[in-house]
PDB file of N, CA and C in Angstrom:
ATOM      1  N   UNK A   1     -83.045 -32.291-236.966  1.00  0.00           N
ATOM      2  CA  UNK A   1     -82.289 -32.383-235.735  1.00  0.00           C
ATOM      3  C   UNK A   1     -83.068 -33.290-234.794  1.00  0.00           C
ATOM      4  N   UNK A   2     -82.508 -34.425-234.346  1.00  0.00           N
ATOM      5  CA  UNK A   2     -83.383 -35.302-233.584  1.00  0.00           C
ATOM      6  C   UNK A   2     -83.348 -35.089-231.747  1.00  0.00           C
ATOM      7  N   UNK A   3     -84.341 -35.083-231.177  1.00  0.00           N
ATOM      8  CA  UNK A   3     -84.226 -34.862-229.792  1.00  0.00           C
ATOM      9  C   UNK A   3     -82.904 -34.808-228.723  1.00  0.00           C
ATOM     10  N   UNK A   4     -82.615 -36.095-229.290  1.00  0.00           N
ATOM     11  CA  UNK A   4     -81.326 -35.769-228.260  1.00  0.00           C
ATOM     12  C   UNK A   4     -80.046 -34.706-228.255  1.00  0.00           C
ATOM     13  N   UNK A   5     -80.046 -34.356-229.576  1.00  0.00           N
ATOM     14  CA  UNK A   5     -79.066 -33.103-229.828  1.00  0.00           C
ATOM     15  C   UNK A   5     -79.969 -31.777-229.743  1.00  0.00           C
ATOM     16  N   UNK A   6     -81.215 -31.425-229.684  1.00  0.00           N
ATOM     17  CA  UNK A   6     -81.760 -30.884-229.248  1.00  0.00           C
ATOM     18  C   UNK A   6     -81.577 -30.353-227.675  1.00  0.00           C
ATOM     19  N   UNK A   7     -81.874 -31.167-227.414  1.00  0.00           N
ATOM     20  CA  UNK A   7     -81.726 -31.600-225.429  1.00  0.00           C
ATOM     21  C   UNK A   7     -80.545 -30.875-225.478  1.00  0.00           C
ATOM     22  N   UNK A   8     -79.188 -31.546-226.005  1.00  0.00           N
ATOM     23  CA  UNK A   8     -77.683 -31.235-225.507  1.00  0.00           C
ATOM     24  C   UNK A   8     -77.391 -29.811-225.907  1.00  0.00           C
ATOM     25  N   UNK A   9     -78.228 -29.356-227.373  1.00  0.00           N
ATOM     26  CA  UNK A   9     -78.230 -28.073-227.170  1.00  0.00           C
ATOM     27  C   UNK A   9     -78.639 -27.175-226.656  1.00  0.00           C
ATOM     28  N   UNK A  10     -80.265 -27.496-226.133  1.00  0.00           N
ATOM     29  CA  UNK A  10     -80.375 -26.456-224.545  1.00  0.00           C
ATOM     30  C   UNK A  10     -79.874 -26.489-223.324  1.00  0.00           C
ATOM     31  N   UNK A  11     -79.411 -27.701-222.805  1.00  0.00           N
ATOM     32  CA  UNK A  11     -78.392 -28.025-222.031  1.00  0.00           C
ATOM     33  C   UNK A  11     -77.225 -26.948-222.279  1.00  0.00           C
ATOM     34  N   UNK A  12     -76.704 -27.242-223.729  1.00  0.00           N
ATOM     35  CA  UNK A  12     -75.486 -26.197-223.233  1.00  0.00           C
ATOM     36  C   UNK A  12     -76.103 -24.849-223.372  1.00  0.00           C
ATOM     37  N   UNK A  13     -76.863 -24.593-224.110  1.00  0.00           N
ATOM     38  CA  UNK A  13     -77.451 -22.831-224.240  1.00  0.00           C
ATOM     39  C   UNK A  13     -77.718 -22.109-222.584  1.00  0.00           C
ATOM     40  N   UNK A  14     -78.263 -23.081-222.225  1.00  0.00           N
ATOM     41  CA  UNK A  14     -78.048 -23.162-220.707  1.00  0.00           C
ATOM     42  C   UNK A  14     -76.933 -23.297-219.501  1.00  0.00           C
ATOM     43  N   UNK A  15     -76.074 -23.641-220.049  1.00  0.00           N
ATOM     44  CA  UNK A  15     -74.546 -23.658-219.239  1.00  0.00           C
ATOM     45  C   UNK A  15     -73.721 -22.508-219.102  1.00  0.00           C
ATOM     46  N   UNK A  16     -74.084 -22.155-221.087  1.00  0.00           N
ATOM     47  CA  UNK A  16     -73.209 -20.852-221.295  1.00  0.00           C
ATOM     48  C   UNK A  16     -74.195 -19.490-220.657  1.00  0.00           C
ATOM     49  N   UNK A  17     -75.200 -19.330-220.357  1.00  0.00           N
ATOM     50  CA  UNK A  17     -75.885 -18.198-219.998  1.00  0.00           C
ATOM     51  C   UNK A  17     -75.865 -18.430-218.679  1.00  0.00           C
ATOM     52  N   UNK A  18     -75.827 -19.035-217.992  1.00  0.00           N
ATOM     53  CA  UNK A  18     -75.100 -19.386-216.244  1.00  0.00           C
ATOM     54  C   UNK A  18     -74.122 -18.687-216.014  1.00  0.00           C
ATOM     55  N   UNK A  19     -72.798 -19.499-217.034  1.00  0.00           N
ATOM     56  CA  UNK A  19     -71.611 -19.208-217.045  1.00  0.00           C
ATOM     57  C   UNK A  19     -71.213 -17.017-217.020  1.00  0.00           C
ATOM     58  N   UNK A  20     -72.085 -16.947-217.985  1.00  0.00           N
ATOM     59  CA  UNK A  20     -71.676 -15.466-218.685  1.00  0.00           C
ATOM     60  C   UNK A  20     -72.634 -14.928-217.542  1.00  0.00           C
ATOM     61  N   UNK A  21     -73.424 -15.544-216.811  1.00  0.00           N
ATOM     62  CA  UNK A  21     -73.951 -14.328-215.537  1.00  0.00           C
ATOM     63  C   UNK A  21     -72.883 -14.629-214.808  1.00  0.00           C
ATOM     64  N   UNK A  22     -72.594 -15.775-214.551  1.00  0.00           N
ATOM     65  CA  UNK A  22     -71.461 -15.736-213.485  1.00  0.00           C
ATOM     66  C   UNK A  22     -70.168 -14.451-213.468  1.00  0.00           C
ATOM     67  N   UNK A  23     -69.769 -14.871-214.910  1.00  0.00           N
ATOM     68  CA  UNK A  23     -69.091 -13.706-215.265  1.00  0.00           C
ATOM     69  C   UNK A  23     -69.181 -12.440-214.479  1.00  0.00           C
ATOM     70  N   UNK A  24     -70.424 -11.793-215.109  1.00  0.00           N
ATOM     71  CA  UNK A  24     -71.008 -10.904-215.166  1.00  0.00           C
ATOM     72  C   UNK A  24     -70.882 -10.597-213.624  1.00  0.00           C
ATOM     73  N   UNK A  25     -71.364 -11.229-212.553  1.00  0.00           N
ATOM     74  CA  UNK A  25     -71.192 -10.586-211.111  1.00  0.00           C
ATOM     75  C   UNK A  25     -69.829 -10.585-210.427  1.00  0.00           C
ATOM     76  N   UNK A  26     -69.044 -11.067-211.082  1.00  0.00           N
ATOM     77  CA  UNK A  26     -67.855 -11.290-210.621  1.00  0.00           C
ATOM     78  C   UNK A  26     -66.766  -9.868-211.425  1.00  0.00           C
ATOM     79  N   UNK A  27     -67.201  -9.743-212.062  1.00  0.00           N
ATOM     80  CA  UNK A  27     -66.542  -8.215-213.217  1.00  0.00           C
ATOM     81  C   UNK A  27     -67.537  -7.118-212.404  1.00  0.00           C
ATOM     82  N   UNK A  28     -68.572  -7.376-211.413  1.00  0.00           N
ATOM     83  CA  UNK A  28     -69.099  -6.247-211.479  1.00  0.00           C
ATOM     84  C   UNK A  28     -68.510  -5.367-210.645  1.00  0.00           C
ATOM     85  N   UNK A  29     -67.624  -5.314-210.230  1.00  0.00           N
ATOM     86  CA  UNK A  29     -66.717  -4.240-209.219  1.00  0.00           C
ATOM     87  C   UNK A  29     -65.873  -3.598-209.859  1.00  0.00           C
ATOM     88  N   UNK A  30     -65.508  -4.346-211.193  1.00  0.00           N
ATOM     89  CA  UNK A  30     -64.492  -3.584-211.795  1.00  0.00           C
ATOM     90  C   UNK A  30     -64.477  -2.168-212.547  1.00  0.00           C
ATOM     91  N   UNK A  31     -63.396  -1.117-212.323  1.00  0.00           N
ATOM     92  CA  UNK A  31     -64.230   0.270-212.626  1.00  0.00           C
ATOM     93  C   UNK A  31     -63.890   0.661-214.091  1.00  0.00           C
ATOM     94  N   UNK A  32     -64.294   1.586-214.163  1.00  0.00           N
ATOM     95  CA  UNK A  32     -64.186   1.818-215.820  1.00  0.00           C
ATOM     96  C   UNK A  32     -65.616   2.257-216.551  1.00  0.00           C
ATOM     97  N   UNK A  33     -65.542   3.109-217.310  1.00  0.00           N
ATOM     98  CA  UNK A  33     -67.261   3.205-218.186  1.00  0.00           C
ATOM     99  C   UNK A  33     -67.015   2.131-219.349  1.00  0.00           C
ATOM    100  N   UNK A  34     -65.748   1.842-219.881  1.00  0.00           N
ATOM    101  CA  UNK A  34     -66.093   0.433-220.750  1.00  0.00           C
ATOM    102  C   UNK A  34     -66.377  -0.428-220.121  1.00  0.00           C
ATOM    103  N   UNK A  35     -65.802  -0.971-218.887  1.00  0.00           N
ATOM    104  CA  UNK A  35     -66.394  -1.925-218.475  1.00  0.00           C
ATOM    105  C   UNK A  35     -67.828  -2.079-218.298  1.00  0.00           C
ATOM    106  N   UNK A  36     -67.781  -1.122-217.375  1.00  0.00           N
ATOM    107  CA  UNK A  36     -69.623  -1.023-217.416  1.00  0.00           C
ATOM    108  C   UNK A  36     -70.475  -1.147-218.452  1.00  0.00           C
ATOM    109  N   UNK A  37     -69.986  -0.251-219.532  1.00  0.00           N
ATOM    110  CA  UNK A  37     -70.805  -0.623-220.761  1.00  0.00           C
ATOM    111  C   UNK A  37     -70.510  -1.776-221.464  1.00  0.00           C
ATOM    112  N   UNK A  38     -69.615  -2.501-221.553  1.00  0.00           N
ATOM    113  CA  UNK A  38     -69.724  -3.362-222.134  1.00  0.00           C
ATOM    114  C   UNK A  38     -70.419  -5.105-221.302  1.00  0.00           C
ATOM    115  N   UNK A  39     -70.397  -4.401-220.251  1.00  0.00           N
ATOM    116  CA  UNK A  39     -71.511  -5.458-218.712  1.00  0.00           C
ATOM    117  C   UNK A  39     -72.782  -5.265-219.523  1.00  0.00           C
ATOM    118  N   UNK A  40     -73.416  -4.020-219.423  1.00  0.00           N
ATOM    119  CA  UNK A  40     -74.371  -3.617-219.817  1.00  0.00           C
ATOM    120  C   UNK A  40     -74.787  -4.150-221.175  1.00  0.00           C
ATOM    121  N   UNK A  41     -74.018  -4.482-222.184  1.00  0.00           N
ATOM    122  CA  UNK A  41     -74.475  -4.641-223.514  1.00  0.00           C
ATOM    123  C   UNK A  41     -74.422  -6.544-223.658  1.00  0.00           C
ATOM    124  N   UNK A  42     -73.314  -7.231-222.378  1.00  0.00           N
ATOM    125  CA  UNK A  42     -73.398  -8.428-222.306  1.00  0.00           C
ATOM    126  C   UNK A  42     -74.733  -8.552-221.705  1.00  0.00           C
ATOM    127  N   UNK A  43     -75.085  -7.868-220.382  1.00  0.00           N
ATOM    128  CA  UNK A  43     -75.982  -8.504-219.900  1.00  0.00           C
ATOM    129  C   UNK A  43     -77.635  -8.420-220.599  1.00  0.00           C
ATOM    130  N   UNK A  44     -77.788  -7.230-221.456  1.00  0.00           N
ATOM    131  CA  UNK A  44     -78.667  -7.170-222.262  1.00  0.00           C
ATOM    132  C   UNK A  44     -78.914  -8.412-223.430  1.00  0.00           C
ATOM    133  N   UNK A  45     -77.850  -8.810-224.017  1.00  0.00           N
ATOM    134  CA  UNK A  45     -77.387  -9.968-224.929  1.00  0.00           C
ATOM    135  C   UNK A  45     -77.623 -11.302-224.517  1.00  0.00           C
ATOM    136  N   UNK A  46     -77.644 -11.557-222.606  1.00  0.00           N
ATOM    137  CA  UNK A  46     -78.012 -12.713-222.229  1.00  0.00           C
ATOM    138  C   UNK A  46     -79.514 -12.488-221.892  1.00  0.00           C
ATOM    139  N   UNK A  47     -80.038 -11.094-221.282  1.00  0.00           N
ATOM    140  CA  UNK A  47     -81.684 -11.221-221.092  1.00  0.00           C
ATOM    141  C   UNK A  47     -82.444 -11.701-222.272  1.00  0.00           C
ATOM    142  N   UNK A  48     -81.806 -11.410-223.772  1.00  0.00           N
ATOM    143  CA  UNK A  48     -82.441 -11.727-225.055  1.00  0.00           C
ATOM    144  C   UNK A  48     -82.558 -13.466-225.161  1.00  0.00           C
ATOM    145  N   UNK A  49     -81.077 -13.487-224.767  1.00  0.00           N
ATOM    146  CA  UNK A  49     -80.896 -15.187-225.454  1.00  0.00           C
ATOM    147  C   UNK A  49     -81.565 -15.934-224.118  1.00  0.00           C
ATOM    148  N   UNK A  50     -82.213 -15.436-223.302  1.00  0.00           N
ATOM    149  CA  UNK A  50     -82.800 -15.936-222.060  1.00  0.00           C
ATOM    150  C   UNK A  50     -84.036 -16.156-222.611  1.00  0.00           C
ATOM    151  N   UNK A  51     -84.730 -15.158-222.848  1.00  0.00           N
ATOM    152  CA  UNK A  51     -85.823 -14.917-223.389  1.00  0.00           C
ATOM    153  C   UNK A  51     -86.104 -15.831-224.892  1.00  0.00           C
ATOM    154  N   UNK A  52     -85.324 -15.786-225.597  1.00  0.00           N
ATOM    155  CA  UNK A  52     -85.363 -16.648-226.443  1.00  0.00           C
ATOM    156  C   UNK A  52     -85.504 -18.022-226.711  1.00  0.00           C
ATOM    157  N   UNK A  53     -84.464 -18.850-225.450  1.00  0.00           N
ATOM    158  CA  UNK A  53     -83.907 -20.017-225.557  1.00  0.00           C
ATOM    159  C   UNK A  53     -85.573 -20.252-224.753  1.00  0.00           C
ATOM    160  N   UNK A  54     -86.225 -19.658-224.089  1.00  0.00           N
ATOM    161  CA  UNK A  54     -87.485 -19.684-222.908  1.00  0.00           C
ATOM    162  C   UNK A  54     -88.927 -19.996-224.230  1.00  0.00           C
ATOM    163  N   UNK A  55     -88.801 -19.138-225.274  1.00  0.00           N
ATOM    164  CA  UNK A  55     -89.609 -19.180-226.207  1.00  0.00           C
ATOM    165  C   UNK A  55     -89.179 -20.440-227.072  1.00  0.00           C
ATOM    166  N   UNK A  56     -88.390 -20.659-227.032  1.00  0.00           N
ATOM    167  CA  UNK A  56     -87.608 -21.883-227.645  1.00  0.00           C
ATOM    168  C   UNK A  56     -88.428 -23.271-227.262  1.00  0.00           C
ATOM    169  N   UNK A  57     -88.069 -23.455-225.886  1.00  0.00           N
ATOM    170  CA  UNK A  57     -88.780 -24.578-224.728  1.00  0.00           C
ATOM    171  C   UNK A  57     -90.135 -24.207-224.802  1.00  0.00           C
ATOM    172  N   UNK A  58     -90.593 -23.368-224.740  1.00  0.00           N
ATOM    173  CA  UNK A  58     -92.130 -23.735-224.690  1.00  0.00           C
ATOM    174  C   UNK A  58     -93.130 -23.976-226.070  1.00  0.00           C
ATOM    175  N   UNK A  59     -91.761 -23.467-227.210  1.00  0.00           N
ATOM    176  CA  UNK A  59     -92.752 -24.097-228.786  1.00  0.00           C
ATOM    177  C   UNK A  59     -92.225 -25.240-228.937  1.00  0.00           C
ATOM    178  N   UNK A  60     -91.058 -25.988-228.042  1.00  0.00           N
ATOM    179  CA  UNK A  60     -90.799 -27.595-228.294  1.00  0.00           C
ATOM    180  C   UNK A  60     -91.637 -28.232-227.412  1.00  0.00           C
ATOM    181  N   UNK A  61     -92.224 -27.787-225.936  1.00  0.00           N
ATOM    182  CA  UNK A  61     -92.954 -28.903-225.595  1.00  0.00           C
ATOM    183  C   UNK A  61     -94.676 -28.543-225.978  1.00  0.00           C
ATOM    184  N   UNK A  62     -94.727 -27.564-227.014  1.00  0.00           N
ATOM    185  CA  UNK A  62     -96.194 -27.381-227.209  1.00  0.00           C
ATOM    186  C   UNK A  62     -96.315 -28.747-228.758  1.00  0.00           C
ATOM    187  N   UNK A  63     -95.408 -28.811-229.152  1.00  0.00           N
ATOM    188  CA  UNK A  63     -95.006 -29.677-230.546  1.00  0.00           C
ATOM    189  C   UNK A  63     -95.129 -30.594-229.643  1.00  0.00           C
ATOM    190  N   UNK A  64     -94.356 -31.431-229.099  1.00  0.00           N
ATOM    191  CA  UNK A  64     -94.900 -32.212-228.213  1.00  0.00           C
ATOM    192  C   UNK A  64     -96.209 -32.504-228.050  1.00  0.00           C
ATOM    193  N   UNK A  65     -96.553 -31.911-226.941  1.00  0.00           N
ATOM    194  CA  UNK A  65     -98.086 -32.103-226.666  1.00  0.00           C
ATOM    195  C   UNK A  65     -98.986 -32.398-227.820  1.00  0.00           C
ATOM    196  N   UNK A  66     -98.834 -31.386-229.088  1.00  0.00           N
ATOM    197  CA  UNK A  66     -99.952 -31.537-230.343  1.00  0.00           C
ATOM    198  C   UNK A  66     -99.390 -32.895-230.747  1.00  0.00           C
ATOM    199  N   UNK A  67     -98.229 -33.186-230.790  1.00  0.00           N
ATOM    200  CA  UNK A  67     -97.819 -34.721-231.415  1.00  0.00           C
ATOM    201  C   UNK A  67     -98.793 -35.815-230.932  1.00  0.00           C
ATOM    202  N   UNK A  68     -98.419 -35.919-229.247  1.00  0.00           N
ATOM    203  CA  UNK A  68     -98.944 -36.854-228.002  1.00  0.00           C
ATOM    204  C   UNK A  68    -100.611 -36.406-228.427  1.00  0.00           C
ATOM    205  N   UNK A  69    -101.570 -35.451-228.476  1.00  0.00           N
ATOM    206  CA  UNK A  69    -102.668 -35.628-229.115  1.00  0.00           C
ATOM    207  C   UNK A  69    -103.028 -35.872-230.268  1.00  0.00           C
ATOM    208  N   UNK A  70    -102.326 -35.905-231.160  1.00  0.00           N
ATOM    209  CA  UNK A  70    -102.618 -36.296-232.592  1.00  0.00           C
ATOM    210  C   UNK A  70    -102.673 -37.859-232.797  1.00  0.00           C
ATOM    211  N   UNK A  71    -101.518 -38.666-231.622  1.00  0.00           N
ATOM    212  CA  UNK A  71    -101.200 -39.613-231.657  1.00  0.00           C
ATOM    213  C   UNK A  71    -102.871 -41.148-231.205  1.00  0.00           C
ATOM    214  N   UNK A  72    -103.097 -39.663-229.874  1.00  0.00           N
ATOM    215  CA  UNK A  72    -104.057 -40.428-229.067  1.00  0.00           C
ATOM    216  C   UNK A  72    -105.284 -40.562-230.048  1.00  0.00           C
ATOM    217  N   UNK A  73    -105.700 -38.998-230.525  1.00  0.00           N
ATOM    218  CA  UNK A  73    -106.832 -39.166-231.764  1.00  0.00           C
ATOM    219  C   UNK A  73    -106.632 -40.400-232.658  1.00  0.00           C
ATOM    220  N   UNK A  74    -105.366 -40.775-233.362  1.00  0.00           N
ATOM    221  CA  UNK A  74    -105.129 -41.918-234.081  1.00  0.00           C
ATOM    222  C   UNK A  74    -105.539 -42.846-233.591  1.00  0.00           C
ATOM    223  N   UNK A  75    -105.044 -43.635-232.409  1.00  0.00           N
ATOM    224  CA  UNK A  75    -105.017 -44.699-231.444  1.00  0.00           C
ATOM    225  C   UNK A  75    -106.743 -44.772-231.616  1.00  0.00           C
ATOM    226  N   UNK A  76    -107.644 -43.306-230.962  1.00  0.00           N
ATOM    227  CA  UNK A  76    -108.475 -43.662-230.718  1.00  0.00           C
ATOM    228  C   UNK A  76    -109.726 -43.905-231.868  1.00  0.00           C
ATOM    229  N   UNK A  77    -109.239 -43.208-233.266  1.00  0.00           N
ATOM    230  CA  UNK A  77    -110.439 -43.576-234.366  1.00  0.00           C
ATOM    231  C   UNK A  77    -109.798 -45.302-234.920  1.00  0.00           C
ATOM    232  N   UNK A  78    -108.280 -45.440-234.857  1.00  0.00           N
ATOM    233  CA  UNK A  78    -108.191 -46.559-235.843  1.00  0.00           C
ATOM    234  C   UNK A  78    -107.448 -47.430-234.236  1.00  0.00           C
ATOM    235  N   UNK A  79    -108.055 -48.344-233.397  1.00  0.00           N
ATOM    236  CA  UNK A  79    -107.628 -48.925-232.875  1.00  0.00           C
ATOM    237  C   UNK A  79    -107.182 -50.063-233.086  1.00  0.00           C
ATOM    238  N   UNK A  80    -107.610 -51.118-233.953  1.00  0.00           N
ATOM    239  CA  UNK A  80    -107.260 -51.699-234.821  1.00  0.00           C
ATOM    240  C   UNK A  80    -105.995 -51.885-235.572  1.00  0.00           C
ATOM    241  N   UNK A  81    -106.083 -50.602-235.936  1.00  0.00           N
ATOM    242  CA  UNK A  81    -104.413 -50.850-236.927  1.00  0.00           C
ATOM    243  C   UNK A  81    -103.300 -50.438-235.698  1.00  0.00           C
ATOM    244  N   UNK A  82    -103.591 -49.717-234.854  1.00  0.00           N
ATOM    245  CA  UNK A  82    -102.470 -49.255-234.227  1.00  0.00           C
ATOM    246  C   UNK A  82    -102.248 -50.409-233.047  1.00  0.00           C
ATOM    247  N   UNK A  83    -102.992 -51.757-233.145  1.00  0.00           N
ATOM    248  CA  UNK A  83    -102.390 -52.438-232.555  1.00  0.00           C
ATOM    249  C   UNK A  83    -101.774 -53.698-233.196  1.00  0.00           C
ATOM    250  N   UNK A  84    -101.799 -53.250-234.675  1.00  0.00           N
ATOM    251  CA  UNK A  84    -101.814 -54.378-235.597  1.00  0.00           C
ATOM    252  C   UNK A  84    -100.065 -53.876-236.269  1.00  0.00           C
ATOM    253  N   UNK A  85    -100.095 -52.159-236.131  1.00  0.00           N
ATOM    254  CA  UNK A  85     -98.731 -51.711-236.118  1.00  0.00           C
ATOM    255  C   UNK A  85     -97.972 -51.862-234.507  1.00  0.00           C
ATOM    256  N   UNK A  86     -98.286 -51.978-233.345  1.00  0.00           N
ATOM    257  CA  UNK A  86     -97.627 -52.188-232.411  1.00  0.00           C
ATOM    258  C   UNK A  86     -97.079 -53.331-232.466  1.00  0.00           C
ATOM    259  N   UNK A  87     -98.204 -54.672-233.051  1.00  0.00           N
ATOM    260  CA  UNK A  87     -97.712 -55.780-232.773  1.00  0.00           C
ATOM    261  C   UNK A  87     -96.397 -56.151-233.671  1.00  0.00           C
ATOM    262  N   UNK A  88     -96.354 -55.546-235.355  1.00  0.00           N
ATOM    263  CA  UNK A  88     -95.033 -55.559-236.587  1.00  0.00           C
ATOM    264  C   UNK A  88     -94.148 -55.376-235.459  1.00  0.00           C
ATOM    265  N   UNK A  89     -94.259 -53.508-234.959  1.00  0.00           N
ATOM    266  CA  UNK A  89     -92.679 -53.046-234.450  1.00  0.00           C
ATOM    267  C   UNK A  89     -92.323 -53.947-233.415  1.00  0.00           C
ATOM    268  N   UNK A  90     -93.014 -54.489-232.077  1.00  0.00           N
ATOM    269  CA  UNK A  90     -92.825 -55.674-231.421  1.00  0.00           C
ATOM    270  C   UNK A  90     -92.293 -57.355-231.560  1.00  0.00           C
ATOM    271  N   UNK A  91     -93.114 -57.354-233.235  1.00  0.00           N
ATOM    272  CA  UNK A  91     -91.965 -58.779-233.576  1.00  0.00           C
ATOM    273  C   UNK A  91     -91.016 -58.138-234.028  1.00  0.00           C
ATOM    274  N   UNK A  92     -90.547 -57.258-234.566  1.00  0.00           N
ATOM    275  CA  UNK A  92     -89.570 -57.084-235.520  1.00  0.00           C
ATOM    276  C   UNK A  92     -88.681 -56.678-234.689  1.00  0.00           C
ATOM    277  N   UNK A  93     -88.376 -55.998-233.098  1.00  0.00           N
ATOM    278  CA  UNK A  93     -87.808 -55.656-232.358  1.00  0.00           C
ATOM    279  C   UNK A  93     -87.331 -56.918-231.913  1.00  0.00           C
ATOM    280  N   UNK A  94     -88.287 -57.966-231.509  1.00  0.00           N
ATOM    281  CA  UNK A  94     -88.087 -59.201-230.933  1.00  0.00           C
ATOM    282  C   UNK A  94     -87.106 -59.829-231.753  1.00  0.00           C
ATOM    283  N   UNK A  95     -86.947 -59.800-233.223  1.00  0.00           N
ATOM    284  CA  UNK A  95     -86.504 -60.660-234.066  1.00  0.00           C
ATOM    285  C   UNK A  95     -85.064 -60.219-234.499  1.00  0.00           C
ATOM    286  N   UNK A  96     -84.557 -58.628-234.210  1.00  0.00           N
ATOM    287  CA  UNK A  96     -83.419 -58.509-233.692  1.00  0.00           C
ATOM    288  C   UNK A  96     -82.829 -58.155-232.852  1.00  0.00           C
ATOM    289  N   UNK A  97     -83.566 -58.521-231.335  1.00  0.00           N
ATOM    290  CA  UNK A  97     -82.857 -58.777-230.739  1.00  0.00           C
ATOM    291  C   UNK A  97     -82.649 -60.381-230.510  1.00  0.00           C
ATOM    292  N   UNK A  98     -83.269 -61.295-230.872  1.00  0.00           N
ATOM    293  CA  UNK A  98     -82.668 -62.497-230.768  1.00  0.00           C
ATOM    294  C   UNK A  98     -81.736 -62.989-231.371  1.00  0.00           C
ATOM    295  N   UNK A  99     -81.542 -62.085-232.932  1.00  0.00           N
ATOM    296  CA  UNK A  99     -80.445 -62.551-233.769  1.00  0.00           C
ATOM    297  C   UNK A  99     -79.141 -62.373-233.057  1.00  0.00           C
ATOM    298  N   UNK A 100     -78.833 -61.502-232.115  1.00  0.00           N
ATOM    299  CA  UNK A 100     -77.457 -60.548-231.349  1.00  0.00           C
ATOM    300  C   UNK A 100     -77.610 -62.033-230.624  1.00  0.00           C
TER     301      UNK A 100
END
């Protein structure tokens, strides 16, 4: 799964758990013990997926971070090649975009 559908999926994981609190305070007047219980078993269902989607974000930007240091360690034992690979992806970027 590449970043950007990543993104759009915490984005929405995030829309819909807004949404369903919204819900949630707006039903809360309404009387009834199902209602209530079934408030109760939604709103338990969003503290989880809260909690979750939260554990979610913080093992994607810890992957991150170990990436961004693994990267710098590289850079910094083989400096050399990693500017000898900057310079390939740089012509080769250059070379299509001039073809367009």
């Amino acid at each position: 799964m590449n970043t950007v559908s990543k993104d759009r999926l915490m984005a929405d994981l995030h829309a819909v758990v807004a949404e369903a609190e919204s819900l949630l305070r707006a039903t809360a007047g309404s009387a009834g013990e199902g209602a209530s219980e079934l408030r109760a078993k939604v709103q338990a269902s969003l503290d989880r997926a809260k909690h979750n989607l939260a554990e979610l974000q913080d093992a994607a930007v810890e992957r991150a971070k170990a990436a961004g240091r693994a990267t710098d360690a590289y850079v910094h034992e083989n400096p050399w090649q990693s500017i000898g690979v900057a310079a390939g992806v740089g012509l080769l970027l250059g070379m299509l975009i001039a073809r367009r």
